[in-house]
PDB file of N, CA and C in Angstrom:
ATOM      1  N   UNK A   1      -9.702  28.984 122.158  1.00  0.00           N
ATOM      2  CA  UNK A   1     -11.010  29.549 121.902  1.00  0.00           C
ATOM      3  C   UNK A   1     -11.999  29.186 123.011  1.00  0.00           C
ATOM      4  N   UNK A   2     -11.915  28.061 123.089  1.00  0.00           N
ATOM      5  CA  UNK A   2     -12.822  27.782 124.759  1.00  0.00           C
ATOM      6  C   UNK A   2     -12.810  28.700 125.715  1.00  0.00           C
ATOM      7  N   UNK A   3     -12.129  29.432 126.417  1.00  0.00           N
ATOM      8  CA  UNK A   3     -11.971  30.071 127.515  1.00  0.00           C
ATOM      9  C   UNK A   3     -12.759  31.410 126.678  1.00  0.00           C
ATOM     10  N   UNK A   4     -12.693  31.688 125.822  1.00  0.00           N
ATOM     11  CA  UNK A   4     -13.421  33.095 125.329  1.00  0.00           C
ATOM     12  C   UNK A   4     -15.147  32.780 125.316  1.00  0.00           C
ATOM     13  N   UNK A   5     -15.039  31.575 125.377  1.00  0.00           N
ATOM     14  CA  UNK A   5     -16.652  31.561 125.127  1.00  0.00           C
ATOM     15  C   UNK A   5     -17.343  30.738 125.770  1.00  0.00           C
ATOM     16  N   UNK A   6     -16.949  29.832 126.776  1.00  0.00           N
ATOM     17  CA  UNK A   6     -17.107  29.032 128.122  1.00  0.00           C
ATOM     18  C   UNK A   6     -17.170  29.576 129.324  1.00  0.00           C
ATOM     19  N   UNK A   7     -16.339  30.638 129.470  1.00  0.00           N
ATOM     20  CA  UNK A   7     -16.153  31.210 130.605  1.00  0.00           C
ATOM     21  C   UNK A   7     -16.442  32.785 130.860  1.00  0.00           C
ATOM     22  N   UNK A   8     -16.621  32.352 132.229  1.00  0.00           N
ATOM     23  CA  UNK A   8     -17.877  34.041 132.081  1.00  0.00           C
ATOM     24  C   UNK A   8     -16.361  34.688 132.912  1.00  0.00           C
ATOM     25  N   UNK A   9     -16.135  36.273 132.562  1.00  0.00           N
ATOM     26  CA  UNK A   9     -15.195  36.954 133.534  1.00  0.00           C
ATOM     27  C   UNK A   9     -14.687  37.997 132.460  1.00  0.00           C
ATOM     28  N   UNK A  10     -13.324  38.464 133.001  1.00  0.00           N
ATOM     29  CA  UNK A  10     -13.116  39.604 132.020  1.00  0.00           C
ATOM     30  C   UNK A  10     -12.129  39.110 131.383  1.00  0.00           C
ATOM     31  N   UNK A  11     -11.519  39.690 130.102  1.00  0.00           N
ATOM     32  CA  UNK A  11     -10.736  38.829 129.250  1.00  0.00           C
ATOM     33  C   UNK A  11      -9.069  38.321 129.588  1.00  0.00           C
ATOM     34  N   UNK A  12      -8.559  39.356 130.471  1.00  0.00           N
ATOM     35  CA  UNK A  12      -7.437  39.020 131.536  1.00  0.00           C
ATOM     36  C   UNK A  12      -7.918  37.700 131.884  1.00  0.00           C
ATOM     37  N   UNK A  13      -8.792  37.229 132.915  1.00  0.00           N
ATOM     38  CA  UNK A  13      -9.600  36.271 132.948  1.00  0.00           C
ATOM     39  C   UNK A  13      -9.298  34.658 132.365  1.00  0.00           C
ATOM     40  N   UNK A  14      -9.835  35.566 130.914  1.00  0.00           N
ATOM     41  CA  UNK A  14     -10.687  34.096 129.929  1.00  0.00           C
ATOM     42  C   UNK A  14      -8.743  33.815 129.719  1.00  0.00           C
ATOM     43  N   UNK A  15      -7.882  35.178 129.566  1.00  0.00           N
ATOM     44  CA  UNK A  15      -6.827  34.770 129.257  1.00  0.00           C
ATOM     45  C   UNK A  15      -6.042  33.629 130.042  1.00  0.00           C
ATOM     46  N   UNK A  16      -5.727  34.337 130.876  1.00  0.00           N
ATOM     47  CA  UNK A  16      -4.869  33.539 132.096  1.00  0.00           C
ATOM     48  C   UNK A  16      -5.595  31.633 132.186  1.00  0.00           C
ATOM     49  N   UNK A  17      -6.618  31.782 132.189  1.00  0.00           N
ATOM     50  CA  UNK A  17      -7.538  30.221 131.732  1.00  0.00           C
ATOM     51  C   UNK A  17      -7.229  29.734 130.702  1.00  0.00           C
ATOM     52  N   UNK A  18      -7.399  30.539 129.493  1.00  0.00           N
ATOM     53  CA  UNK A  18      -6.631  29.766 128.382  1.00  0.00           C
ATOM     54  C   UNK A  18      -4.969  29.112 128.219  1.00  0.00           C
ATOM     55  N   UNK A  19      -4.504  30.274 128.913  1.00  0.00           N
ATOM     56  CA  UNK A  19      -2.729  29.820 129.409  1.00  0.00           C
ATOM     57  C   UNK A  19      -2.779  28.718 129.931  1.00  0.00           C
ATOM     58  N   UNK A  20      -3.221  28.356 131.442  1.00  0.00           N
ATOM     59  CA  UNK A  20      -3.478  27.181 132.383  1.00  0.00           C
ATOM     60  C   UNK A  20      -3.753  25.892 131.689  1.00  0.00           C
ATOM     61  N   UNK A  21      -4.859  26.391 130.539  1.00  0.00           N
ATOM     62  CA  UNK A  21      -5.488  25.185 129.877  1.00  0.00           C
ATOM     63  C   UNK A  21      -4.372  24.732 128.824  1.00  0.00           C
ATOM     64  N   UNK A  22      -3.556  25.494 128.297  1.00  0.00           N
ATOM     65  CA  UNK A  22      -2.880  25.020 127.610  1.00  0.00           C
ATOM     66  C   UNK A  22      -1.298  24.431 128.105  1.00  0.00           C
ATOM     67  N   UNK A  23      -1.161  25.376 128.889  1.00  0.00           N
ATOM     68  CA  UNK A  23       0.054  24.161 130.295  1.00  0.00           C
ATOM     69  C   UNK A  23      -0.431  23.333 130.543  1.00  0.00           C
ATOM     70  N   UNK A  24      -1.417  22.516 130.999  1.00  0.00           N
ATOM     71  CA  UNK A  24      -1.593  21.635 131.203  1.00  0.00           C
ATOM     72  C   UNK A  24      -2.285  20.777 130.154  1.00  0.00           C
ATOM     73  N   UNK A  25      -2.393  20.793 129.280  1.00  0.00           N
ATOM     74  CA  UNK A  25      -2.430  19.978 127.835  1.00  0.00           C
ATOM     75  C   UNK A  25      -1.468  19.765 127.394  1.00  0.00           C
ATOM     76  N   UNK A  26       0.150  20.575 127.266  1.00  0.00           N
ATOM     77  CA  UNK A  26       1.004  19.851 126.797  1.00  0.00           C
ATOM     78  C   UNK A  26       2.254  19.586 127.933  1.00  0.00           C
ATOM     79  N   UNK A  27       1.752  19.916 128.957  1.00  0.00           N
ATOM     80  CA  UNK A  27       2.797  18.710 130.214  1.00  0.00           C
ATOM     81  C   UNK A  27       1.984  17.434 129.896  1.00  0.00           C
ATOM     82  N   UNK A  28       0.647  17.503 130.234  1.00  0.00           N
ATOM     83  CA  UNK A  28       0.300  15.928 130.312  1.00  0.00           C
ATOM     84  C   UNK A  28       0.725  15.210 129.082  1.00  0.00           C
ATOM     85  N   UNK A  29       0.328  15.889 127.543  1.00  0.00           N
ATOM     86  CA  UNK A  29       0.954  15.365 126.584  1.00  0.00           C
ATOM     87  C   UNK A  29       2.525  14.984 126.479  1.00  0.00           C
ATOM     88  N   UNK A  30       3.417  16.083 127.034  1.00  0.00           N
ATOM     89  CA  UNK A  30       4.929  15.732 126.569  1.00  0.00           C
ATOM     90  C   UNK A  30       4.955  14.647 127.836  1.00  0.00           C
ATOM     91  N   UNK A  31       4.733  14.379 129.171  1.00  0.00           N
ATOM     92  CA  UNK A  31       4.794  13.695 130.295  1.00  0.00           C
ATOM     93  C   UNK A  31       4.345  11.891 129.614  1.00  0.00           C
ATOM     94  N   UNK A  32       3.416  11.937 129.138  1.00  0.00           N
ATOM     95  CA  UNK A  32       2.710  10.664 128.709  1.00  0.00           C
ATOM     96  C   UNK A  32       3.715   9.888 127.933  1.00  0.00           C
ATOM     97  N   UNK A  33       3.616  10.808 126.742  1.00  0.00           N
ATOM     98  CA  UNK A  33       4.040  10.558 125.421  1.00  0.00           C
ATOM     99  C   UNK A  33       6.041  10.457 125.441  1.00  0.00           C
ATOM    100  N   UNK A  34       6.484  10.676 126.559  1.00  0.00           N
ATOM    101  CA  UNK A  34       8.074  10.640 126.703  1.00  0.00           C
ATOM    102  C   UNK A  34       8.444   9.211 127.623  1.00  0.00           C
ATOM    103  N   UNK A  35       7.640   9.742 128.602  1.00  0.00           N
ATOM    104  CA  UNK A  35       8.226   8.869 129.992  1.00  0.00           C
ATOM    105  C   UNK A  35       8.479   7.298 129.816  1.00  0.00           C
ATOM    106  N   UNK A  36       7.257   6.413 129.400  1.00  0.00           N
ATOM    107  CA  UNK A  36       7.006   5.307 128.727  1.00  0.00           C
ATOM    108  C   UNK A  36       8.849   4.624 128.112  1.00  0.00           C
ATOM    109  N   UNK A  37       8.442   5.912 126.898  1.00  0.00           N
ATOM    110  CA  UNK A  37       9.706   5.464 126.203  1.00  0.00           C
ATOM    111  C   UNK A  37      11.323   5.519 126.467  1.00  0.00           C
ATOM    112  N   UNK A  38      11.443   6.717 127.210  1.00  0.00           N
ATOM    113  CA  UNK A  38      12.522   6.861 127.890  1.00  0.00           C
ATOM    114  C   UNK A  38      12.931   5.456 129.270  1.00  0.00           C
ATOM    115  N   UNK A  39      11.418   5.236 129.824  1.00  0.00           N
ATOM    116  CA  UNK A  39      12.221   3.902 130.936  1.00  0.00           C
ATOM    117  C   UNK A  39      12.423   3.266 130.043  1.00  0.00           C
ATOM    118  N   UNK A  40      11.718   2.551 128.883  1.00  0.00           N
ATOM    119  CA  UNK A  40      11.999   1.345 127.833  1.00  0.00           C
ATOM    120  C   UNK A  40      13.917   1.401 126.870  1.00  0.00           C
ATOM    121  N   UNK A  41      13.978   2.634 126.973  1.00  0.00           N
ATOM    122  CA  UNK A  41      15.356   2.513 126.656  1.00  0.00           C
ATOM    123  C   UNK A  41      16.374   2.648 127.755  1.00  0.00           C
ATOM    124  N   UNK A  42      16.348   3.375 128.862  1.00  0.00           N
ATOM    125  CA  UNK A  42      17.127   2.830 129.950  1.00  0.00           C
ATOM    126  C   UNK A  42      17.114   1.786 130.341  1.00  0.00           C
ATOM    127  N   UNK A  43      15.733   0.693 130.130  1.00  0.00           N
ATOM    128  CA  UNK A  43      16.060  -0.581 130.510  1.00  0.00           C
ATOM    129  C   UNK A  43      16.506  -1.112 129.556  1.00  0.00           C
ATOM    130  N   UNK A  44      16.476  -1.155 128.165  1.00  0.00           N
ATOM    131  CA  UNK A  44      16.969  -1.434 126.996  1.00  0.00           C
ATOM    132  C   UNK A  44      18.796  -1.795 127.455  1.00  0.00           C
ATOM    133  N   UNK A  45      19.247  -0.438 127.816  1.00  0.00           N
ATOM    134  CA  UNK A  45      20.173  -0.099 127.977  1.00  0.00           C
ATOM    135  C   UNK A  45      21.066  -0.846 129.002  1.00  0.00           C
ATOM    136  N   UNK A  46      20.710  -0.880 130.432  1.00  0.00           N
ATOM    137  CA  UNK A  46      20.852  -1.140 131.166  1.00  0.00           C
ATOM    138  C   UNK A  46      20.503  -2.570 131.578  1.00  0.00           C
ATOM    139  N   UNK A  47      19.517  -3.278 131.147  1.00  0.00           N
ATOM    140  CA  UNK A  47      18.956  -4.753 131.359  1.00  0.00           C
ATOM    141  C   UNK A  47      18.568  -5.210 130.339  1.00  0.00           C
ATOM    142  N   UNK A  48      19.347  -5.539 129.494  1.00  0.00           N
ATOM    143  CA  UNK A  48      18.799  -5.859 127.785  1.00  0.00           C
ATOM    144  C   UNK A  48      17.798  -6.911 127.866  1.00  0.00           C
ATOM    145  N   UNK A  49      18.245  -8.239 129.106  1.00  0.00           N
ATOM    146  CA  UNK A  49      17.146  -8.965 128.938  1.00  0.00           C
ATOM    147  C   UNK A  49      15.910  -8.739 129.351  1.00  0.00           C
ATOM    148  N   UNK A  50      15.648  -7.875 130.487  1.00  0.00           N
ATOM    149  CA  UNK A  50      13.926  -7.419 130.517  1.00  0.00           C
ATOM    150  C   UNK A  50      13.517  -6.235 129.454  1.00  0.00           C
ATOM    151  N   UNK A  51      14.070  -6.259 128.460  1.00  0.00           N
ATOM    152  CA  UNK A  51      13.531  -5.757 127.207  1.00  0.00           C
ATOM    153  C   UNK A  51      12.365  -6.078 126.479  1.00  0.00           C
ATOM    154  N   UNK A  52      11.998  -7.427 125.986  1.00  0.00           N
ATOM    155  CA  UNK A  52      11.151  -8.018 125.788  1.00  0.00           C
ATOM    156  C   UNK A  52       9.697  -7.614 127.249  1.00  0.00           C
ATOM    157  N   UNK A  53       9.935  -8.066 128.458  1.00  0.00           N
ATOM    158  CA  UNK A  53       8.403  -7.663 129.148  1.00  0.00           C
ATOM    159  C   UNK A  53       8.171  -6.440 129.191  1.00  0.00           C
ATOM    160  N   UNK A  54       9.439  -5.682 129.123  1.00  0.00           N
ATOM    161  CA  UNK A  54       9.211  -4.257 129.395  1.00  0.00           C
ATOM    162  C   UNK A  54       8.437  -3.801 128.483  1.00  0.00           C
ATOM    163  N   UNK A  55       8.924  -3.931 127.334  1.00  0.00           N
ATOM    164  CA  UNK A  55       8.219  -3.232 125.656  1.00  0.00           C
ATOM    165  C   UNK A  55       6.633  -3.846 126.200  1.00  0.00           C
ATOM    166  N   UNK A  56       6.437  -5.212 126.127  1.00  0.00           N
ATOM    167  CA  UNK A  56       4.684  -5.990 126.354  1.00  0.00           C
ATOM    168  C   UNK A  56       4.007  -4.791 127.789  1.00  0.00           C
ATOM    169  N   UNK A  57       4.794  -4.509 128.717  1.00  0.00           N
ATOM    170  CA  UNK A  57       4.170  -3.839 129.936  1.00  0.00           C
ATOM    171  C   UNK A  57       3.434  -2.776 129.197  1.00  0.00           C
ATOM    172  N   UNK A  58       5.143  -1.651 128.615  1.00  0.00           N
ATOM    173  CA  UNK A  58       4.765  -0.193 128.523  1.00  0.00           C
ATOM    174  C   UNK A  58       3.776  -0.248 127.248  1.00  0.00           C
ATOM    175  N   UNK A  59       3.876  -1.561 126.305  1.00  0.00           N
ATOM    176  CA  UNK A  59       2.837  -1.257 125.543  1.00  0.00           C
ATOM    177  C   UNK A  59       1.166  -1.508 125.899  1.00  0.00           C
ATOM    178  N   UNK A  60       1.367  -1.878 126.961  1.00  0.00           N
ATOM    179  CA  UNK A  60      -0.144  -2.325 127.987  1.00  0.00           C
ATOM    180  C   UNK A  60      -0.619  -0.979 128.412  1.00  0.00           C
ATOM    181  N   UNK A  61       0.177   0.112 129.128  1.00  0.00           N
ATOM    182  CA  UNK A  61       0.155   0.695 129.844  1.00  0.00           C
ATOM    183  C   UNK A  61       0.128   2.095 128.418  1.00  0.00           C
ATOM    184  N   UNK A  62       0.156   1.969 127.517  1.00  0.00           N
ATOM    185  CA  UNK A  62       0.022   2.898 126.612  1.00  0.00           C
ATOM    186  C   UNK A  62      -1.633   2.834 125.993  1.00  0.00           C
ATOM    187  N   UNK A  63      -1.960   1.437 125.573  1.00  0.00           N
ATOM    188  CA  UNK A  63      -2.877   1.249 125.636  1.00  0.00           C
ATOM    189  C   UNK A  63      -4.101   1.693 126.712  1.00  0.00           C
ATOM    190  N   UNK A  64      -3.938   1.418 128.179  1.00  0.00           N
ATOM    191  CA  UNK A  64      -4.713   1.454 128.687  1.00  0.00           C
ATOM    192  C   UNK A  64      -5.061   2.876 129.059  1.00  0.00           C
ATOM    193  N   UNK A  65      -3.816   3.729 128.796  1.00  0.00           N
ATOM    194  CA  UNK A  65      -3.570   4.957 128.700  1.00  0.00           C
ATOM    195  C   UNK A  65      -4.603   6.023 127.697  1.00  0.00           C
ATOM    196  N   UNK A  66      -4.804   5.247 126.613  1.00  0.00           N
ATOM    197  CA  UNK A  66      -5.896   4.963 125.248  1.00  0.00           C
ATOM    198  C   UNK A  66      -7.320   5.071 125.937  1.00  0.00           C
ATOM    199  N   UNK A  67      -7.264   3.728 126.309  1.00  0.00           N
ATOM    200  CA  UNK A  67      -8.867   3.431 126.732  1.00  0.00           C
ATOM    201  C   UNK A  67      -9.393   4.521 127.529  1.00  0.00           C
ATOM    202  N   UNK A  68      -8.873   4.641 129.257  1.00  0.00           N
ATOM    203  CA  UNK A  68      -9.252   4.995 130.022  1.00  0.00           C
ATOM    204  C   UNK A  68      -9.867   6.416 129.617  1.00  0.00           C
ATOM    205  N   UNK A  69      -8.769   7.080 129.017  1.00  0.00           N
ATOM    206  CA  UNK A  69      -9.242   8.235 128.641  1.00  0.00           C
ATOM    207  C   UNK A  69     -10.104   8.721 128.040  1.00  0.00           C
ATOM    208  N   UNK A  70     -10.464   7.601 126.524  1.00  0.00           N
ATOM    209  CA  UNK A  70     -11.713   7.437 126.041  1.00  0.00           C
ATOM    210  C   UNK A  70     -13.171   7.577 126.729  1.00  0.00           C
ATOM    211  N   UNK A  71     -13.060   6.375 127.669  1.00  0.00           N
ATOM    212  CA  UNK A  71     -13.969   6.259 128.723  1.00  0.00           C
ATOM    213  C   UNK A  71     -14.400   7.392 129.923  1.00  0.00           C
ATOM    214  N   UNK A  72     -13.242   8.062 130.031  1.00  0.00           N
ATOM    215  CA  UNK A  72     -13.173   9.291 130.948  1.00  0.00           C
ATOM    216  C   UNK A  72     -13.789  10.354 130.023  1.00  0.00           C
ATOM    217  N   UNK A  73     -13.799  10.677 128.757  1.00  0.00           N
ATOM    218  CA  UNK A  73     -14.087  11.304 128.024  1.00  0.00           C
ATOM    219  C   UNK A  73     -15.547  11.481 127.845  1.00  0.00           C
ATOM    220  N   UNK A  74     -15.918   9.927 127.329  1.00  0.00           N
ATOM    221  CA  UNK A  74     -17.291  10.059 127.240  1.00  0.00           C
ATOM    222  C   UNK A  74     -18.128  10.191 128.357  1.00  0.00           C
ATOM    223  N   UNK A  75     -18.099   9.569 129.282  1.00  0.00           N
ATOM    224  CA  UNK A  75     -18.374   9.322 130.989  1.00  0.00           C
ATOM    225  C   UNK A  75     -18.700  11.274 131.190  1.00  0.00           C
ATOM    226  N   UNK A  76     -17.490  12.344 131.013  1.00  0.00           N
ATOM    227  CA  UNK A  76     -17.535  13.278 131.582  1.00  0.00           C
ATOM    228  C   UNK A  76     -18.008  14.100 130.410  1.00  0.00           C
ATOM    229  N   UNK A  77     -18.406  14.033 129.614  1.00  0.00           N
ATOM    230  CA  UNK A  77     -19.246  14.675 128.543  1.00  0.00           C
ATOM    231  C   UNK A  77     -20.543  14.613 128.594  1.00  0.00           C
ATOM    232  N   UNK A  78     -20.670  13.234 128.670  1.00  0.00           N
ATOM    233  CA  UNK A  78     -22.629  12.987 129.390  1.00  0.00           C
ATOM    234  C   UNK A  78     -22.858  13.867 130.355  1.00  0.00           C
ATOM    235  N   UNK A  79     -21.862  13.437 131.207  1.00  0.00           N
ATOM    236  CA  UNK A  79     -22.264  13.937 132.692  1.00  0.00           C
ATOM    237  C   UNK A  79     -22.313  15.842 132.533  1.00  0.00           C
ATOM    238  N   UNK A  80     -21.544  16.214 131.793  1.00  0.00           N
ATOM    239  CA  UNK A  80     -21.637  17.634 131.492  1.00  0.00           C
ATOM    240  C   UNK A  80     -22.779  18.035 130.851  1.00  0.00           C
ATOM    241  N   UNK A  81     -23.374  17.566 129.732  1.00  0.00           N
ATOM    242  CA  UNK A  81     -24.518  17.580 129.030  1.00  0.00           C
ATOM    243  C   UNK A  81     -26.108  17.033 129.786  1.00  0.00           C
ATOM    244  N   UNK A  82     -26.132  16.256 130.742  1.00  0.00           N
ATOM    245  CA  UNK A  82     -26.782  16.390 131.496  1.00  0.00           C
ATOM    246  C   UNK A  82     -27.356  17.240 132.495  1.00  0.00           C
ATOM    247  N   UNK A  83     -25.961  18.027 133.082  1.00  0.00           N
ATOM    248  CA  UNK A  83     -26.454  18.508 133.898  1.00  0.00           C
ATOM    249  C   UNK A  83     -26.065  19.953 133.612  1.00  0.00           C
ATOM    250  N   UNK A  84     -25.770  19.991 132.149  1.00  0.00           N
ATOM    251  CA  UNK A  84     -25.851  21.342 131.541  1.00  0.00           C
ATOM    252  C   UNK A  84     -24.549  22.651 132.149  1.00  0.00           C
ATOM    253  N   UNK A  85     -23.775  22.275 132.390  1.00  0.00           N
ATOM    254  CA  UNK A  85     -22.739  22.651 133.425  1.00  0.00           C
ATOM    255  C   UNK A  85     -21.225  22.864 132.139  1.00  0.00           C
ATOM    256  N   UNK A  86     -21.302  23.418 130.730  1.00  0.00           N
ATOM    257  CA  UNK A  86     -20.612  23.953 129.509  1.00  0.00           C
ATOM    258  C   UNK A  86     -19.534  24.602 129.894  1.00  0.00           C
ATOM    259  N   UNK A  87     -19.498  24.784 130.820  1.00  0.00           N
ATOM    260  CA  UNK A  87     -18.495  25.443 130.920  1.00  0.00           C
ATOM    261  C   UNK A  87     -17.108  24.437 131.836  1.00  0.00           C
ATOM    262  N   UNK A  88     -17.548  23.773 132.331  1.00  0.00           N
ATOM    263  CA  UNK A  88     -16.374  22.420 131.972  1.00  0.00           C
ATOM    264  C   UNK A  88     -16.306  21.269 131.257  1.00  0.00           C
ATOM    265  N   UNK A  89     -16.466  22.185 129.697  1.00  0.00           N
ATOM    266  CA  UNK A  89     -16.195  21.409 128.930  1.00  0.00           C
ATOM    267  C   UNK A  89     -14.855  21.991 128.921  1.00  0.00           C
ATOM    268  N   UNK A  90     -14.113  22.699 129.324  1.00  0.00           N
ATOM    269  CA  UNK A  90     -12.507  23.112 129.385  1.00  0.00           C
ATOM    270  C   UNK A  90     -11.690  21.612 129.759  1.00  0.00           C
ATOM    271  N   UNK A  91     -12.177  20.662 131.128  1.00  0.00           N
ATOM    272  CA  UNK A  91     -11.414  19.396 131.206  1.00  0.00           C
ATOM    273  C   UNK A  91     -11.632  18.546 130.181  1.00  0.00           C
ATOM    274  N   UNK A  92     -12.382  18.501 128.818  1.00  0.00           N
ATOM    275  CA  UNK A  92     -12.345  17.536 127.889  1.00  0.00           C
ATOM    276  C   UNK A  92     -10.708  17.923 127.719  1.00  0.00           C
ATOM    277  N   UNK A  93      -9.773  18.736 127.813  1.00  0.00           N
ATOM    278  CA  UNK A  93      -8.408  18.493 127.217  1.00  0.00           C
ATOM    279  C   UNK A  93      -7.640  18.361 127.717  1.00  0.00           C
ATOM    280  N   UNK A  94      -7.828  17.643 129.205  1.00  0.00           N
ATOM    281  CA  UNK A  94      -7.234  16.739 129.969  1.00  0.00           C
ATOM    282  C   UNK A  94      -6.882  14.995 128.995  1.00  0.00           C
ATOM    283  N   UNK A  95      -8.117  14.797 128.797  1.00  0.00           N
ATOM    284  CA  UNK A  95      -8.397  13.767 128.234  1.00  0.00           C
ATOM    285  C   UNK A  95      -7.636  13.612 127.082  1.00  0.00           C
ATOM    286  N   UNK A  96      -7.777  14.338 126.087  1.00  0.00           N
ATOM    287  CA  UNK A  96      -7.281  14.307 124.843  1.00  0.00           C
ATOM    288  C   UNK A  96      -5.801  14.423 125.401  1.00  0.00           C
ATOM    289  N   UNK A  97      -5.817  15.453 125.836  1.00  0.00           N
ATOM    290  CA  UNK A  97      -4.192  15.437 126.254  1.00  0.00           C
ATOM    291  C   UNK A  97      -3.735  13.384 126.984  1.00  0.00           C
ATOM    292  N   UNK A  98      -4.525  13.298 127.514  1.00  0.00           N
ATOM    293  CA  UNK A  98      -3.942  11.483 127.867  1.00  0.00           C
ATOM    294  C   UNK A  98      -4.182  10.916 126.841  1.00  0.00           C
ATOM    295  N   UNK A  99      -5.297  10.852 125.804  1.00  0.00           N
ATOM    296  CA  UNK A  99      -5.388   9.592 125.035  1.00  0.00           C
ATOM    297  C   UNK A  99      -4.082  10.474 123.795  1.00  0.00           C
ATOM    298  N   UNK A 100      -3.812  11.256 123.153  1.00  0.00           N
ATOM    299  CA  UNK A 100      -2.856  11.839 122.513  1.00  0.00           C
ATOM    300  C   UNK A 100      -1.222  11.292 123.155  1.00  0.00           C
ATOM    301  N   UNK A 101      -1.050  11.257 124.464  1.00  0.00           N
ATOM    302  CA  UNK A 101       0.362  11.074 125.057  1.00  0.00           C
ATOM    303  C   UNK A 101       0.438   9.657 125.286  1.00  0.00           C
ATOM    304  N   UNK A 102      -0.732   8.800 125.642  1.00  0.00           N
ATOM    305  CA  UNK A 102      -0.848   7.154 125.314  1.00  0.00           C
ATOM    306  C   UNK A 102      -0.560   6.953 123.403  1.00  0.00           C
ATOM    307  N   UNK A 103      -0.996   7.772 122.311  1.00  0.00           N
ATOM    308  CA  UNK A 103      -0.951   7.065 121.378  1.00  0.00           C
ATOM    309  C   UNK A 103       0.462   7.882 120.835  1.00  0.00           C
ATOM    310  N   UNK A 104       1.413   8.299 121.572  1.00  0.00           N
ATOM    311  CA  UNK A 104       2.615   9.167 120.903  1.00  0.00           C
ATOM    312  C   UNK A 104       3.850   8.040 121.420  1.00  0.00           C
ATOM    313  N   UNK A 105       3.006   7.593 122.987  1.00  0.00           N
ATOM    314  CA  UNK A 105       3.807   6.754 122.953  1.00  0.00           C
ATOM    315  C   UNK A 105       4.192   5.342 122.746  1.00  0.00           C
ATOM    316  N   UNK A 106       2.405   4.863 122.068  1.00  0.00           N
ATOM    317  CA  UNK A 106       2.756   3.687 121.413  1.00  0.00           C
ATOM    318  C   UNK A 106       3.479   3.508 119.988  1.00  0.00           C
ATOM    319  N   UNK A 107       3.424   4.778 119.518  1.00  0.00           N
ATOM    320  CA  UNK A 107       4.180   5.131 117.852  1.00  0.00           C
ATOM    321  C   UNK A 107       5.492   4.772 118.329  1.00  0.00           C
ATOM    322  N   UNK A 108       6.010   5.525 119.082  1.00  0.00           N
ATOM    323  CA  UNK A 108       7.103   5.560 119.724  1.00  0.00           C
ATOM    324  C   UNK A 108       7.743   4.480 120.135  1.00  0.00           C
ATOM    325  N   UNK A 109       6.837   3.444 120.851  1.00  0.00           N
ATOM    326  CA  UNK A 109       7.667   2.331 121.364  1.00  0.00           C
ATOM    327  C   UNK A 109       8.007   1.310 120.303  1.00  0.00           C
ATOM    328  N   UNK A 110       6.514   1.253 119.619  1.00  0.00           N
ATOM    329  CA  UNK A 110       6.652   0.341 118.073  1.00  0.00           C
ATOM    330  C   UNK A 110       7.426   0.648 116.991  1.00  0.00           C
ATOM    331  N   UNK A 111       8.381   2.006 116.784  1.00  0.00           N
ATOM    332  CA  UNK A 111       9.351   2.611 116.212  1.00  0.00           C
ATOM    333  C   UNK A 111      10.745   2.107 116.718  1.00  0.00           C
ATOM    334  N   UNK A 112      10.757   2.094 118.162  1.00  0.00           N
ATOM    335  CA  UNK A 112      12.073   2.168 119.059  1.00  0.00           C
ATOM    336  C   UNK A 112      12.418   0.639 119.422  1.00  0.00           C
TER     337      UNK A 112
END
């Protein structure tokens, strides 16, 4: 729905933007939310004893995965609302797409 009403052009346009926007919301999501867990079981696999730092790393790195994005979120929302510039509010789902693929893959690691 964003691209229909954010973006000025013709609806070919708003379309092809909405496509883009949504490729790249769920690469970054499936990318985030896989990768993490997949090294944690090849090393699982392969180096049973760096199992233990590995899980403490990737669960650092899931976390921070969390935060940053948060912070990137709000940071680039002000900054949009300031300077009145609505129509990239389309990269807020960059964001979501990272803090979503940080918290798929802390489910994930704390499951696995």
């Amino acid at each position: 729905m964003g691209p229909l009403v954010l973006i000025e052009g013709t609806l070919v346009e708003k379309f092809w933007m909405a496509l883009l926007v949504n490729l790249q919301f769920h690469f970054a999501f499936q990318f985030l939310s896989r990768l993490p867990y997949g090294i944690y079981k090849r090393i699982e696999r392969e180096n049973p004893g760096t199992k233990i730092p590995a899980y403490k790393i990737l669960n650092i790195f899931s976390w921070i995965m969390m935060i940053f994005s948060t912070i990137g979120f709000v940071g680039f929302l002000n900054s949009v609302m300031a300077h009145r510039q609505y129509e990239q509010l389309m990269v807020t789902m960059t964001f979501i797409a990272i803090f979503l693929g940080g918290y798929s893959s802390y489910l994930k690691l704390r499951e696995g």
